[in-house]
Protein backbone atom coordinates (compact mmCIF):
# COMPACT_ATOMS: atom_id res chain seq x y z
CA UNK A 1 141.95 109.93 147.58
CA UNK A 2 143.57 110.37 143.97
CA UNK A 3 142.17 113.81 143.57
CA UNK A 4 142.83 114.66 147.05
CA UNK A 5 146.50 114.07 146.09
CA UNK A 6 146.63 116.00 142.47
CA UNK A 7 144.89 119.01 144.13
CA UNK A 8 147.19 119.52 147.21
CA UNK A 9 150.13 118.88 144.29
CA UNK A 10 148.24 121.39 141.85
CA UNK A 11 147.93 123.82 144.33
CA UNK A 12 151.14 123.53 145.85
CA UNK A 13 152.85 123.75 142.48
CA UNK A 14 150.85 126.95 141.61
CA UNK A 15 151.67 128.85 145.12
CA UNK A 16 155.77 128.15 143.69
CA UNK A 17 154.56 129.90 140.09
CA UNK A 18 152.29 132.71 140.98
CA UNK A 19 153.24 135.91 141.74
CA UNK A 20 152.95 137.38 145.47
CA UNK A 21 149.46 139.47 144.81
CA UNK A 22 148.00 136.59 143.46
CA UNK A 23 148.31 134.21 146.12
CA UNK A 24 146.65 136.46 148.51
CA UNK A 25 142.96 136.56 149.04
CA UNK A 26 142.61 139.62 150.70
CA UNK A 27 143.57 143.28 149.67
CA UNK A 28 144.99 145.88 151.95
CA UNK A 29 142.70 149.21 151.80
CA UNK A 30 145.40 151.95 152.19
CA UNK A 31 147.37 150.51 148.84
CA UNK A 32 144.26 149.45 146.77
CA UNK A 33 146.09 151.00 143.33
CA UNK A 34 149.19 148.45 143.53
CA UNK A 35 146.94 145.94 143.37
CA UNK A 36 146.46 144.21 140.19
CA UNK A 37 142.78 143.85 140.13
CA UNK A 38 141.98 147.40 141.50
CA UNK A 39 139.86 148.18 138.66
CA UNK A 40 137.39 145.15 139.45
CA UNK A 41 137.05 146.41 143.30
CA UNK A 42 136.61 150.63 142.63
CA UNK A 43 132.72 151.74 142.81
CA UNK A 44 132.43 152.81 139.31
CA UNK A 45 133.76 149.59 138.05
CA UNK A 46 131.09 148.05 139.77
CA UNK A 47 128.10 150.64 138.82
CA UNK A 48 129.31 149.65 135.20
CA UNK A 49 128.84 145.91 136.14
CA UNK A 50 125.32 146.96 137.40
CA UNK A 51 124.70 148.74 134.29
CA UNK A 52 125.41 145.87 132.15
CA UNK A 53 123.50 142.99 134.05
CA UNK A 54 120.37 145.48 134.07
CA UNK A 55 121.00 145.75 130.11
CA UNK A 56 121.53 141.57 129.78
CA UNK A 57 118.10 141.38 131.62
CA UNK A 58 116.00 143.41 129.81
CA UNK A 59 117.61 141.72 126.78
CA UNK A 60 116.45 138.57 128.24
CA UNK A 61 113.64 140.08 128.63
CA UNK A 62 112.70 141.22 125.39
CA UNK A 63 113.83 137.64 123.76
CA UNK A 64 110.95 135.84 126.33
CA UNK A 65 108.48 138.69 124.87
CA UNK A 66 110.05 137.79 120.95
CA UNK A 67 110.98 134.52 120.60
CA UNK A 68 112.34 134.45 116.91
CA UNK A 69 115.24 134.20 115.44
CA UNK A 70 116.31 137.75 113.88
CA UNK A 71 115.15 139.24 117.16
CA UNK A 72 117.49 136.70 119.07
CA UNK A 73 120.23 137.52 117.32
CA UNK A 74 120.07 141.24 117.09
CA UNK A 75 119.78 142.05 120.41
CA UNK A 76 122.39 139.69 121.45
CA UNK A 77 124.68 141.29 118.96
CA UNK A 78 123.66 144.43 120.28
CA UNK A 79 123.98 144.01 124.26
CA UNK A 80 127.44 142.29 123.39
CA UNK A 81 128.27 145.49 121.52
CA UNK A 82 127.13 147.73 124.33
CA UNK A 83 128.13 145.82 127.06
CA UNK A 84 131.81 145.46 125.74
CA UNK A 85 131.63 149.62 125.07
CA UNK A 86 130.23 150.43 128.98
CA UNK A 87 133.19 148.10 130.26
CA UNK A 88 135.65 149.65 127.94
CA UNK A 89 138.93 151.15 129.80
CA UNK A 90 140.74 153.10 127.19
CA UNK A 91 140.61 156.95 127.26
């Protein structure tokens, strides 16, 4: 009952705090660039996402096939490189 009480609080106090866009769980189509996470719905953003899971897998896949150490860590240094340059933004 407790946590019943701290979440309705918690949430309550957070609807006061965030702003407008955030509150809201859906997105109107016909002004998808005003919102604030417009990049994480657009169909290139997520063929980049795509992209990167299919790289983390065959990383994965490669550290089942090569279990040691040096392998582990340089292609987990690697995918993190390469995943953070696919996702990149800047122009």
């Amino acid at each position: 009952m407790a946590s019943l009480l701290l979440y309705f609080y918690w949430h309550s106090s957070l609807q006061r705090i965030l702003p407008d866009w955030q509150q809201k769980e859906f997105v109107f189509l016909d002004r998808l660039e005003s919102h604030a996470h417009y990049r994480r719905i657009s169909k290139r953003y997520r063929a980049k996402k795509r992209l990167v899971r299919s790289l983390w897998t065959a990383t994965g896949g490669i550290l089942v096939l090569f279990p040691t150490p040096p392998i582990w860590g340089g292609a987990v240094l690697f995918s993190t490189c390469l995943s953070f340059a696919i996702l990149d933004e800047s122009k």
